[in-house]
Structures are given as C-alpha cells and as structure tokens.
N, C-alpha and C. Protein backbone atom coordinates (compact mmCIF):
# COMPACT_ATOMS: atom_id res chain seq x y z
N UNK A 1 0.84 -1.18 0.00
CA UNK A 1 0.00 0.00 0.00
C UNK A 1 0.88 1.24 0.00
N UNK A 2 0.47 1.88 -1.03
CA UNK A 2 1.26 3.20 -1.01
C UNK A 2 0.97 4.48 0.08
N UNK A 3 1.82 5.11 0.85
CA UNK A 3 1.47 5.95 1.60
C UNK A 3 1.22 7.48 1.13
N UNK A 4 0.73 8.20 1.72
CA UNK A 4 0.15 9.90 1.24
C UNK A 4 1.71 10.30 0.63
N UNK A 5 2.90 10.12 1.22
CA UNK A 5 3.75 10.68 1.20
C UNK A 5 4.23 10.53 -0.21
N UNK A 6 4.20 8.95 -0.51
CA UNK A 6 4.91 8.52 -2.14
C UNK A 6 3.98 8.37 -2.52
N UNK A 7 2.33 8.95 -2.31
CA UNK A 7 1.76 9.42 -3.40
C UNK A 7 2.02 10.66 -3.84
N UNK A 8 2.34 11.30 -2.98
CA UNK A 8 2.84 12.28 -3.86
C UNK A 8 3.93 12.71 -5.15
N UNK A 9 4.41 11.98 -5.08
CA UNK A 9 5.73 11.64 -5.95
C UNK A 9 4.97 11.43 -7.07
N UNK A 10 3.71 11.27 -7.27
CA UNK A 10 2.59 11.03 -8.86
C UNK A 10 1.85 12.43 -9.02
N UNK A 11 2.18 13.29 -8.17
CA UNK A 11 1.14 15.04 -8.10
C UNK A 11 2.19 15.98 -8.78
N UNK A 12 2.20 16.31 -9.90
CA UNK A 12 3.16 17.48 -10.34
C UNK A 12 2.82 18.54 -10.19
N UNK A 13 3.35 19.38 -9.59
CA UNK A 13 3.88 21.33 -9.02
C UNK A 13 3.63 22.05 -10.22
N UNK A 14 2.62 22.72 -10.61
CA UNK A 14 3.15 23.54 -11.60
C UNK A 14 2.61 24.95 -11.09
N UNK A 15 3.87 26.26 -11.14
CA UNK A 15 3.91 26.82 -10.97
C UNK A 15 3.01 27.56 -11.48
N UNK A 16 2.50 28.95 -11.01
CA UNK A 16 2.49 30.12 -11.46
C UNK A 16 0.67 29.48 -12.82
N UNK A 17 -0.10 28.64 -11.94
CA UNK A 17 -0.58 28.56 -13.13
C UNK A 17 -2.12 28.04 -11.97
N UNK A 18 -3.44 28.69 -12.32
CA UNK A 18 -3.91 29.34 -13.44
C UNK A 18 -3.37 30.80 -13.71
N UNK A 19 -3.08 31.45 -12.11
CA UNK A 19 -2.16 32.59 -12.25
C UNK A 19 -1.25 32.63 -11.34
N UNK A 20 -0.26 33.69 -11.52
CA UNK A 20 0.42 33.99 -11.00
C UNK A 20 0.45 33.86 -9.67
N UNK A 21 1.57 32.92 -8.97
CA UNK A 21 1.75 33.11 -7.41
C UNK A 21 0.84 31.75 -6.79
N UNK A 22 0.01 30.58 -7.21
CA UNK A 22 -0.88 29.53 -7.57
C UNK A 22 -0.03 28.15 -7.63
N UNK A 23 0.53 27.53 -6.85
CA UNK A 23 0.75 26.22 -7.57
C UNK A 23 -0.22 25.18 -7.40
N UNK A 24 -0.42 24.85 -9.06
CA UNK A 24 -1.68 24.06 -9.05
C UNK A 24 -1.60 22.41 -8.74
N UNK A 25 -2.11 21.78 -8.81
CA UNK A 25 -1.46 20.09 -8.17
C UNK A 25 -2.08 19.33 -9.71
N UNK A 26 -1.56 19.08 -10.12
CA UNK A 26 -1.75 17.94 -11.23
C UNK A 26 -1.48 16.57 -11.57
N UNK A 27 -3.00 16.15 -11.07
CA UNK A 27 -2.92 14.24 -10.77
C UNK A 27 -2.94 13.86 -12.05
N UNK A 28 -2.69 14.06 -13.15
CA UNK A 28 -2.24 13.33 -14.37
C UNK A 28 -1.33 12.67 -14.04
N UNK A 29 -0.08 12.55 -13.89
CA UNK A 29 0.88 11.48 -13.47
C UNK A 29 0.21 10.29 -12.69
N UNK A 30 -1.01 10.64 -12.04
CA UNK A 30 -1.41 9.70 -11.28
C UNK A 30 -2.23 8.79 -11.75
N UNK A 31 -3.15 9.79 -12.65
CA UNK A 31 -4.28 8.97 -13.74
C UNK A 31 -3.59 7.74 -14.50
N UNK A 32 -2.26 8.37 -15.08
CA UNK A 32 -1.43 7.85 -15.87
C UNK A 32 -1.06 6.23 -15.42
N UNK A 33 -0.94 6.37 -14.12
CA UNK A 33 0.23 4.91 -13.68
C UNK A 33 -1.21 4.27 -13.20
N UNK A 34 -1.71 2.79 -13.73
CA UNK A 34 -2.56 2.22 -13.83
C UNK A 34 -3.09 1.44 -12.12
N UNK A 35 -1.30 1.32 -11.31
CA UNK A 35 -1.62 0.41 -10.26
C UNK A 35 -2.02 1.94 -9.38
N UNK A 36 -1.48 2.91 -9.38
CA UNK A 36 -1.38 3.69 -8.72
C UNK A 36 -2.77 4.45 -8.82
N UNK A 37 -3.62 4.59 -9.97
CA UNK A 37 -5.04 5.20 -10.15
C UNK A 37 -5.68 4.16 -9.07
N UNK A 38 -5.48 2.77 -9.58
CA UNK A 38 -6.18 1.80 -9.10
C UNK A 38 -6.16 1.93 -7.47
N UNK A 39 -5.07 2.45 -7.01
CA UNK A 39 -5.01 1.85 -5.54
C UNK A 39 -5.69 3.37 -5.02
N UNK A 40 -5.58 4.69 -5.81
CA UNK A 40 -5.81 5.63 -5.30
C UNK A 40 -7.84 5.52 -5.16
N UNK A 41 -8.02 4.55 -6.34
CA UNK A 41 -9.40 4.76 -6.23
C UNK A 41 -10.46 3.40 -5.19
N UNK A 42 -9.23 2.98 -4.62
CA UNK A 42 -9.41 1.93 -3.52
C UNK A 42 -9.73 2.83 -2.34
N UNK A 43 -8.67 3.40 -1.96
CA UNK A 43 -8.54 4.28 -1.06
C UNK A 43 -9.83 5.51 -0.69
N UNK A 44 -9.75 6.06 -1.88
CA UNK A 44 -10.78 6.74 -1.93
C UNK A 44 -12.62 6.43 -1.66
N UNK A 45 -12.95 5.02 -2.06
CA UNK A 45 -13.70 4.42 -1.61
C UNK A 45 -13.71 3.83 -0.29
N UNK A 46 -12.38 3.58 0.49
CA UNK A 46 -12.36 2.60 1.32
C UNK A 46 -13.21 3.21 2.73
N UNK A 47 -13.53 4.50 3.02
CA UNK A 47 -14.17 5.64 4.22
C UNK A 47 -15.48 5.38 4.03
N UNK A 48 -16.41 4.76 2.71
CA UNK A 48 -17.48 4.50 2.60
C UNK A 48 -18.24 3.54 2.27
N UNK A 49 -17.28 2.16 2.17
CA UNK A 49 -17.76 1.21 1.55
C UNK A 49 -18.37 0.09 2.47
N UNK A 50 -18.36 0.59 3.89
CA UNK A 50 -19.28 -0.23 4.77
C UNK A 50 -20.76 -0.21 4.62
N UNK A 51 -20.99 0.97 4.29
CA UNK A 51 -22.39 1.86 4.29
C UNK A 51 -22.32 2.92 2.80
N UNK A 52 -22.46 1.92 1.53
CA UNK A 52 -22.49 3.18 0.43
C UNK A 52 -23.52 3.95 0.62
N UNK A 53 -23.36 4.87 -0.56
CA UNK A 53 -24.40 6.27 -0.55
C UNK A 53 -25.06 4.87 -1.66
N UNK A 54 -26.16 5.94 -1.96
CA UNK A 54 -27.14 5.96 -3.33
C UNK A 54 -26.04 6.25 -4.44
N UNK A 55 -25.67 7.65 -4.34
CA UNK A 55 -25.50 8.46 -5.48
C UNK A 55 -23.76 8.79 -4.86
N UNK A 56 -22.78 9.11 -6.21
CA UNK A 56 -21.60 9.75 -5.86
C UNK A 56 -21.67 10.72 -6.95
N UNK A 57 -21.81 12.13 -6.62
CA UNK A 57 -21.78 13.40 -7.13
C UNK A 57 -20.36 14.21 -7.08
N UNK A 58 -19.68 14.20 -8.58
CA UNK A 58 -18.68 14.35 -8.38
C UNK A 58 -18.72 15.85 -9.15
N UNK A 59 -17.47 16.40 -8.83
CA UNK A 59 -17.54 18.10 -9.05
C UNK A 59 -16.77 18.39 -10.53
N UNK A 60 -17.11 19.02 -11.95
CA UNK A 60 -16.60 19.16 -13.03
C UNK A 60 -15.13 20.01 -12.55
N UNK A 61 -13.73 19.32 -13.63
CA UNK A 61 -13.94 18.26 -14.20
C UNK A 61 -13.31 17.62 -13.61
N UNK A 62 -11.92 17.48 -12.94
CA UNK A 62 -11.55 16.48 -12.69
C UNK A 62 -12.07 15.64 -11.40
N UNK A 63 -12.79 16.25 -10.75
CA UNK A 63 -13.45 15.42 -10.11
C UNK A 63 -14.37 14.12 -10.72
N UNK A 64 -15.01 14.58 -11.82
CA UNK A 64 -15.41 13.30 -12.41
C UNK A 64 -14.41 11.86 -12.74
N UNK A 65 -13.16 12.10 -12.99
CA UNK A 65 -12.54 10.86 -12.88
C UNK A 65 -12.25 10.25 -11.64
N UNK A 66 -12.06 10.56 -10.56
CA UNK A 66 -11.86 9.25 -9.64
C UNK A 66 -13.62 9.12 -8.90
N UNK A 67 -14.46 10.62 -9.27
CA UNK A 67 -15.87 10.21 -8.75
C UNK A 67 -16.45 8.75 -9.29
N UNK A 68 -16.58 8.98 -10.65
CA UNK A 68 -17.27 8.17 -11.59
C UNK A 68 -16.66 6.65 -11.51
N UNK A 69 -14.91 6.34 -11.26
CA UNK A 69 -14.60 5.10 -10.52
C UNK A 69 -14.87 4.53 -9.26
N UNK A 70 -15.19 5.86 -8.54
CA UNK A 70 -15.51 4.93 -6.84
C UNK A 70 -16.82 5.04 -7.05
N UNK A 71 -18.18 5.61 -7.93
CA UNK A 71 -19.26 5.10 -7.89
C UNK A 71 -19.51 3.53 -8.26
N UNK A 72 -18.56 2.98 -9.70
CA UNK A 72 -18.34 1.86 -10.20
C UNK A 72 -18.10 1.19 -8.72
N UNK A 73 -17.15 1.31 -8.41
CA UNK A 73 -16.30 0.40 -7.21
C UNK A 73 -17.61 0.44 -5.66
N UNK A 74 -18.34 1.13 -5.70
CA UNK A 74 -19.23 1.02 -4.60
C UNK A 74 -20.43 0.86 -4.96
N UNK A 75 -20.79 0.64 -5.98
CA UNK A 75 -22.23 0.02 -6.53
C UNK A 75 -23.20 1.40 -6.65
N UNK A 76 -22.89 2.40 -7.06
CA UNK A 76 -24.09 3.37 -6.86
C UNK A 76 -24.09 4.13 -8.10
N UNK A 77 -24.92 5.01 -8.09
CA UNK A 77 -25.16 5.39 -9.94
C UNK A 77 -24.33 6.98 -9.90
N UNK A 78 -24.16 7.71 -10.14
CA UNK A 78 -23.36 9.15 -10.22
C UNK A 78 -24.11 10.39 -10.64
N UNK A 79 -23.77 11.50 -10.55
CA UNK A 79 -24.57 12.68 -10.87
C UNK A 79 -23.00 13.25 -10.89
N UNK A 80 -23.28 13.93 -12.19
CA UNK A 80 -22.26 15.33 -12.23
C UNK A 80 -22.79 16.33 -12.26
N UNK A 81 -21.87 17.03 -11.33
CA UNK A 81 -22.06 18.55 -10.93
C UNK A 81 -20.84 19.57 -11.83
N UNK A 82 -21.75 20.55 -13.07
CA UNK A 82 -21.22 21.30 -13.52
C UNK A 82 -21.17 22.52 -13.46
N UNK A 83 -20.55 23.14 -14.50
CA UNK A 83 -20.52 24.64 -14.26
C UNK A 83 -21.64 25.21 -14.97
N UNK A 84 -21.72 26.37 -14.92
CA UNK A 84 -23.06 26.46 -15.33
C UNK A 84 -23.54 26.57 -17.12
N UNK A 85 -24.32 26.65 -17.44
CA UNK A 85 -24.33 25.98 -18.79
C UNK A 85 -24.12 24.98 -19.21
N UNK A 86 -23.86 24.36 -18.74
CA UNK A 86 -23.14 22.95 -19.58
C UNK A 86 -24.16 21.46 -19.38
N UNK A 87 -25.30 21.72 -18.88
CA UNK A 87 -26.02 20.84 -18.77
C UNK A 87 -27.58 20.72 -19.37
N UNK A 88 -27.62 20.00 -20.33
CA UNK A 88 -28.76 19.83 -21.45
C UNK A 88 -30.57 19.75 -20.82
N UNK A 89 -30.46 19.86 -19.26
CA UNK A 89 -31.45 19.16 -19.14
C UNK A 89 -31.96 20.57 -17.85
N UNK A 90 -33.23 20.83 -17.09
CA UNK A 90 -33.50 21.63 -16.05
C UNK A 90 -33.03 21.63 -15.04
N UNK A 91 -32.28 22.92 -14.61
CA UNK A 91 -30.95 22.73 -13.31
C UNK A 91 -31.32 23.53 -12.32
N UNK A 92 -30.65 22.79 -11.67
CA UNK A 92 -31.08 23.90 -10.04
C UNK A 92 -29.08 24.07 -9.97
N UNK A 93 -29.13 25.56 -9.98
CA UNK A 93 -28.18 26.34 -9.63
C UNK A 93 -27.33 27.12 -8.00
N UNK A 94 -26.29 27.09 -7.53
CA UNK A 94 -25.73 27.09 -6.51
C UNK A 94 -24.63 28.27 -6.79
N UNK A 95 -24.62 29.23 -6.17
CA UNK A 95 -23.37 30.06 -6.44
C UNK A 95 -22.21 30.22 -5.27
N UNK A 96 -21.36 30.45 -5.44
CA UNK A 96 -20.05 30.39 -4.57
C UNK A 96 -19.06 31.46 -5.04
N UNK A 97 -18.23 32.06 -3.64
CA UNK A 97 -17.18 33.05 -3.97
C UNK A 97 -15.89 32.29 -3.88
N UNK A 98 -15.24 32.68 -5.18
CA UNK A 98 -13.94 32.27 -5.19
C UNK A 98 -12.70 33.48 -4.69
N UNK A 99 -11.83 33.46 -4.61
CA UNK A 99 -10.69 34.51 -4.39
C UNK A 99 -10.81 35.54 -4.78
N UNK A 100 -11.29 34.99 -6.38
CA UNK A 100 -11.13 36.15 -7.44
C UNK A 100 -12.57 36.55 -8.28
N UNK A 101 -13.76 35.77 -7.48
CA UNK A 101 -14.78 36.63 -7.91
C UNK A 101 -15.84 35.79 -7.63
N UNK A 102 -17.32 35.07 -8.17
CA UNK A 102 -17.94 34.32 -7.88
C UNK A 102 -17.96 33.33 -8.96
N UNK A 103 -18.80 32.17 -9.06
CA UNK A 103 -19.15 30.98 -9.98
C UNK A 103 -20.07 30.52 -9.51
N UNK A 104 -20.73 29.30 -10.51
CA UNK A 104 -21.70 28.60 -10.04
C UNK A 104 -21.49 27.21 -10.15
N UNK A 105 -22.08 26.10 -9.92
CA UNK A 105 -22.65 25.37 -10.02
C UNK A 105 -23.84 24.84 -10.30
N UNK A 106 -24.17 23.68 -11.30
CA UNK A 106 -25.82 23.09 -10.87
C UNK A 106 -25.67 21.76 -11.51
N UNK A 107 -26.58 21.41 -11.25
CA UNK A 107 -27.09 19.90 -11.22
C UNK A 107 -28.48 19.87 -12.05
N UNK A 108 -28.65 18.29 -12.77
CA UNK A 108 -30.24 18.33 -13.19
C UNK A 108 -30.87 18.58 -12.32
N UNK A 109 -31.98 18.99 -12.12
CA UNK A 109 -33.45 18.90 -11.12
C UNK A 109 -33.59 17.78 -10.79
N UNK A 110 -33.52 16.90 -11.50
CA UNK A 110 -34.08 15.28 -11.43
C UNK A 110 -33.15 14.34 -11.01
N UNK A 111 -31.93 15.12 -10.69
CA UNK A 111 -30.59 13.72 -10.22
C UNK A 111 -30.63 13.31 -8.98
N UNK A 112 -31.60 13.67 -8.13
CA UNK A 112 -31.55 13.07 -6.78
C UNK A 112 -32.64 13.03 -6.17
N UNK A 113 -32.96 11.99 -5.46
CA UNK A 113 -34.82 12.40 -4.98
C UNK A 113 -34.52 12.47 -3.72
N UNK A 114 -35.73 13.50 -3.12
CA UNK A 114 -35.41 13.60 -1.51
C UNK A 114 -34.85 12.09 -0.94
N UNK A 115 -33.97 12.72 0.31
CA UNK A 115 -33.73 11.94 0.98
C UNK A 115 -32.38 10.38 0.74
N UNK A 116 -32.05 10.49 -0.64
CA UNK A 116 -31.00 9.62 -1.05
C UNK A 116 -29.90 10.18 -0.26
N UNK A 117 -29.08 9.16 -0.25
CA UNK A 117 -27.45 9.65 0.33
C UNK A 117 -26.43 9.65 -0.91
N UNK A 118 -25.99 10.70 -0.63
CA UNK A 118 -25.12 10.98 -1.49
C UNK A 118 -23.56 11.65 -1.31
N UNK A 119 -22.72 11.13 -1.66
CA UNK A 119 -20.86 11.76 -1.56
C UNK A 119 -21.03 12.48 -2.62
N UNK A 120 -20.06 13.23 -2.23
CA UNK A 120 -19.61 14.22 -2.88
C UNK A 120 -17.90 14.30 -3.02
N UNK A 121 -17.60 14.31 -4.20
CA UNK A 121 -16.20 13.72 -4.68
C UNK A 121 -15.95 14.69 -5.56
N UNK A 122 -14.31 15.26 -5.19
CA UNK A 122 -13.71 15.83 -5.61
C UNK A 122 -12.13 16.20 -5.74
N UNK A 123 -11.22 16.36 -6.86
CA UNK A 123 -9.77 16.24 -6.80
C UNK A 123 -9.04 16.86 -5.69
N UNK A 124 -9.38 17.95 -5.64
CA UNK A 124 -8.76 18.70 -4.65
C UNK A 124 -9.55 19.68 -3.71
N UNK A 125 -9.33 19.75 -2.84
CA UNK A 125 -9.90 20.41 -1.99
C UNK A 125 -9.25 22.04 -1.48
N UNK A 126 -9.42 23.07 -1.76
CA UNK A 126 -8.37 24.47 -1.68
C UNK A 126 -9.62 25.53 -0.57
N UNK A 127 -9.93 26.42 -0.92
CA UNK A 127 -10.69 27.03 0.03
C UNK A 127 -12.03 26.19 0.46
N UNK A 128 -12.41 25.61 -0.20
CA UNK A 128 -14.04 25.26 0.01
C UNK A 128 -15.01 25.79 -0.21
N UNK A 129 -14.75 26.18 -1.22
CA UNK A 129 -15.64 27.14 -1.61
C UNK A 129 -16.67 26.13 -2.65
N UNK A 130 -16.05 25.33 -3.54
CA UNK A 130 -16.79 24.82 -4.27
C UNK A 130 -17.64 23.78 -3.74
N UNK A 131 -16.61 22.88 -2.62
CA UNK A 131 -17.16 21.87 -1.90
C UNK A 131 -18.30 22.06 -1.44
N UNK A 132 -18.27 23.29 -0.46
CA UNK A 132 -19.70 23.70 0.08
C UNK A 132 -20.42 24.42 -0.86
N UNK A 133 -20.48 24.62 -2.04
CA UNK A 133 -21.39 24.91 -2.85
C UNK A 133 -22.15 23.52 -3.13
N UNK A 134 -21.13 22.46 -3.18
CA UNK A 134 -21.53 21.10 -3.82
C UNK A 134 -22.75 20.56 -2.60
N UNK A 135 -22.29 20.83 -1.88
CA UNK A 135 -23.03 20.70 -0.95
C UNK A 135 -24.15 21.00 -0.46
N UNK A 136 -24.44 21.91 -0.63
CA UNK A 136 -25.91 23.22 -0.53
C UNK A 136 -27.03 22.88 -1.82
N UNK A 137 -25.94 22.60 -3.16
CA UNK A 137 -26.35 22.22 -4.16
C UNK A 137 -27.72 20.75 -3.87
N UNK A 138 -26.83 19.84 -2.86
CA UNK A 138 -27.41 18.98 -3.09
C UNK A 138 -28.45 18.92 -2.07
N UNK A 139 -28.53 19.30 -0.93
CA UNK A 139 -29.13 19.54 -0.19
C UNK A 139 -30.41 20.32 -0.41
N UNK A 140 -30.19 21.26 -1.42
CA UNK A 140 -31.45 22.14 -2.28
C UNK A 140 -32.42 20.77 -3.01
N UNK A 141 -31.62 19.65 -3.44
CA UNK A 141 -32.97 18.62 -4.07
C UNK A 141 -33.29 17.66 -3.06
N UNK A 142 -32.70 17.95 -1.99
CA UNK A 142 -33.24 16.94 -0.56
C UNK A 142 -32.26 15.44 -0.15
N UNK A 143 -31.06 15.73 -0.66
CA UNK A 143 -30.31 14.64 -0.42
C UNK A 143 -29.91 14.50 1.21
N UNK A 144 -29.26 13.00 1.54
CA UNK A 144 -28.96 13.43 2.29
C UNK A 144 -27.49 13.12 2.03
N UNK A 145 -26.34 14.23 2.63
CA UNK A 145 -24.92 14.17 2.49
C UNK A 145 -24.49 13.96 3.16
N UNK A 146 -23.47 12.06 3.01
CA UNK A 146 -22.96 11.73 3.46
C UNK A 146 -21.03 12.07 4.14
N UNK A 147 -21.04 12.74 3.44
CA UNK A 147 -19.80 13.43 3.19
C UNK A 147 -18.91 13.74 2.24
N UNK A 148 -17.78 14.69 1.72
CA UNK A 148 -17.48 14.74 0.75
C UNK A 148 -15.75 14.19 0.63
N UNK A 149 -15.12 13.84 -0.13
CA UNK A 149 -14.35 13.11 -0.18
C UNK A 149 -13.07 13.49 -1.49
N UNK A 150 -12.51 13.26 -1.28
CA UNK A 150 -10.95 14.70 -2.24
C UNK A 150 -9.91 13.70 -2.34
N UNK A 151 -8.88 13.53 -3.13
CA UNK A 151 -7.79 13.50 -3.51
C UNK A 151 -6.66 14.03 -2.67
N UNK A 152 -6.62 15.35 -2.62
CA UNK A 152 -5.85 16.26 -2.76
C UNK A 152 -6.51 17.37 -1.67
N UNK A 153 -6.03 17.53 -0.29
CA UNK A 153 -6.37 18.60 0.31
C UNK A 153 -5.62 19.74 0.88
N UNK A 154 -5.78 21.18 0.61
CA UNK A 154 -4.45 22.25 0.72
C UNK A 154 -4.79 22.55 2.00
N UNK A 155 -4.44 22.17 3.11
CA UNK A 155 -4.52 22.04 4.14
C UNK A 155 -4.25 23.25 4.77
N UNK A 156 -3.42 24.19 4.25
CA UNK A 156 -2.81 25.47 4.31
C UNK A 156 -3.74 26.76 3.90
N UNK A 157 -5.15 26.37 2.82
CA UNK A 157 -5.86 27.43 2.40
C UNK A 157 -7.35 27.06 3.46
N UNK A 158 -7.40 25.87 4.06
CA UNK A 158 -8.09 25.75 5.88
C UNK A 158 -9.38 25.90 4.96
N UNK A 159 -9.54 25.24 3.92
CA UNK A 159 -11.06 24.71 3.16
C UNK A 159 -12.27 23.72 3.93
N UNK A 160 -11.25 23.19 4.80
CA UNK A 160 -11.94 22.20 6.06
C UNK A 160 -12.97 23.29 7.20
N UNK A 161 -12.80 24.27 6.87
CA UNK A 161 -13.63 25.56 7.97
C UNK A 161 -14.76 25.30 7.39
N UNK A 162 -15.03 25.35 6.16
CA UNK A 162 -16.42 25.61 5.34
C UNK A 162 -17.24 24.69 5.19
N UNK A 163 -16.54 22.97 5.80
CA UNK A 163 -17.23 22.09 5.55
C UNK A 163 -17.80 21.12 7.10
N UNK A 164 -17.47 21.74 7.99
CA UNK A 164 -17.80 21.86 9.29
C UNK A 164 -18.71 20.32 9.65
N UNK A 165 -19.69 20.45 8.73
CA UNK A 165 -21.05 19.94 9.31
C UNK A 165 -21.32 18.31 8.21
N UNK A 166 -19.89 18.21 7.63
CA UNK A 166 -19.88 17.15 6.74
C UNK A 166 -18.59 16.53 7.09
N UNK A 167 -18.69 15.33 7.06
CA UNK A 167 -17.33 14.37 6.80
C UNK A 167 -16.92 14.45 6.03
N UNK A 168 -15.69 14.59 6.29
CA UNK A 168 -14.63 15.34 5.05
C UNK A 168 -13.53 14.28 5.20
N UNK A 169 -12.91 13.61 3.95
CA UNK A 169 -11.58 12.73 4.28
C UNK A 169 -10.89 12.74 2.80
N UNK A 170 -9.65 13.42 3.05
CA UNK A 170 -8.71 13.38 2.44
C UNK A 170 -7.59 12.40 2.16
N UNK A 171 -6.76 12.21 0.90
CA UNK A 171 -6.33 10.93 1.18
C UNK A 171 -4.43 11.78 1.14
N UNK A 172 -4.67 13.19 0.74
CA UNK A 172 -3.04 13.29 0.53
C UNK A 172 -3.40 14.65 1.36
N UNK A 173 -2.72 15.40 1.94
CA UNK A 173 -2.11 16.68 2.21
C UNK A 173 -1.11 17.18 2.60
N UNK A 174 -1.62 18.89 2.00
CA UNK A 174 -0.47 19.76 2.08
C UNK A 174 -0.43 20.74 2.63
C-alpha cells in the first residue's frame, strides 16, 4: 500500500498557473500509472464502503474521474455537478465566492430524490468554496450528504472551515 507521502511523488507542481503566485497540483501522473489510479481509487472508496451512498456526485472536471470510478467500485449510480451551462437538461443552480470573484454550479433537477445519500467527490480540496457549494447544491434537491471526499487537500488554504457539518476525508495533504 502506497502511503500519502509517495503518493505524492505522482502530483506534479506547476507553478504560477492558473495565475500567477498559484501552484496548481496535477494528478495526471497519477491517472497515468494504472496500479497507482487503481489503488488511489481503492482508497478513496475505502471511508465508505461499509455503508455506500445511493448516489456519488462528483464536481466538473476532474473530479469526475476518480468520482465516476468509486461510484463503479461502490455500486451506486453518479450525478455530475457542472458549471453552469453545460447541462442539457433543467438545473437547479448554486453560487459560490472564489478569491477572485464568484461561480456557479448546478445539477439536473431530477438527479436526486429527496432523501438519497449521497458523496460528494472531488480532486482537490483548496478554500471550500466549491465543496460547500456542492453541498448546498445537493441539499437544495433533498439529499442526504454523506460526506465529501478529495484527492488532494491544501490544508494550508483551511477549506476544512467551510465544511464543518460534513465528513470530510482526504487521502493526501499539504
């Protein structure tokens, strides 16, 4: 079993990017190495697989790749949560402040019926801003949230403040 530490050794640093002064974490190296996706998306399931959700609602985009494998790996069906526009069908919308200004989120109307349990899965975790949007999001169609669940948590931008009232488990931090 690989530990947080030499997983990291699969997360590449890239500077100065989306802007300036930002280093962003990029799990491509990780996607890439087949045992290493595999074990990451073990892991990532392993906090919920006593008691799955219904639903694993994962956050656009890269949250959809290890979401959409630990729904496979825990038997439950998925909902993606996008940005806004990007979804063909009637959405219920969620807005959130980022650093540098606001965004949204939404979901179909129809992806969750009161009362299902549902995770919420996502690459990285940085202010929490999106998380707890994801969150509110789902809670607006009556889910119930089991907790949300990350890759990658910046332990340093204290995104864990915003999510208070949810189980939160990270598998790497920084």
């Amino acid at each position: 079993m690989t530990t947080p530490e030499e997983l990291k050794q699969y997360v590449r640093d890239v500077p100065d990017y989306p802007q300036k002064g930002i280093i962003f974490r990029d799990i491509t190296p990780l996607l890439g190495d087949r045992r290493i996706f595999a074990e990451v998306v073990g892991l990532m399931s392993k906090a919920w697989a006593a008691r799955p959700p219904d639903l694993v609602a994962a956050i656009e985009a890269r949250g959809f790749i290890p979401g959409s494998a630990i729904a496979v790996k825990l038997g439950c069906g998925f909902v993606p949560i996008r940005k806004t526009g990007k979804l063909p069908w009637t959405t219920v919308m969620e807005s959130y402040e980022l650093e540098y200004g606001t965004d949204s989120l939404e979901v179909h109307s129809d992806a969750i019926q009161p009362g299902q349990s549902v995770l919420i899965v996502d690459d990285v975790l940085a202010t929490g801003g999106t998380a707890s949007a994801a969150v509110r999001l789902m809670r607006k169609l009556g889910a119930d949230v089991v907790g949300v669940q990350v890759l990658i948590e910046l332990g340093y931008l204290e995104g864990r403040k915003r999510l208070q009232d949810v189980k939160l488990v990270s598998e790497i931090v920084y």
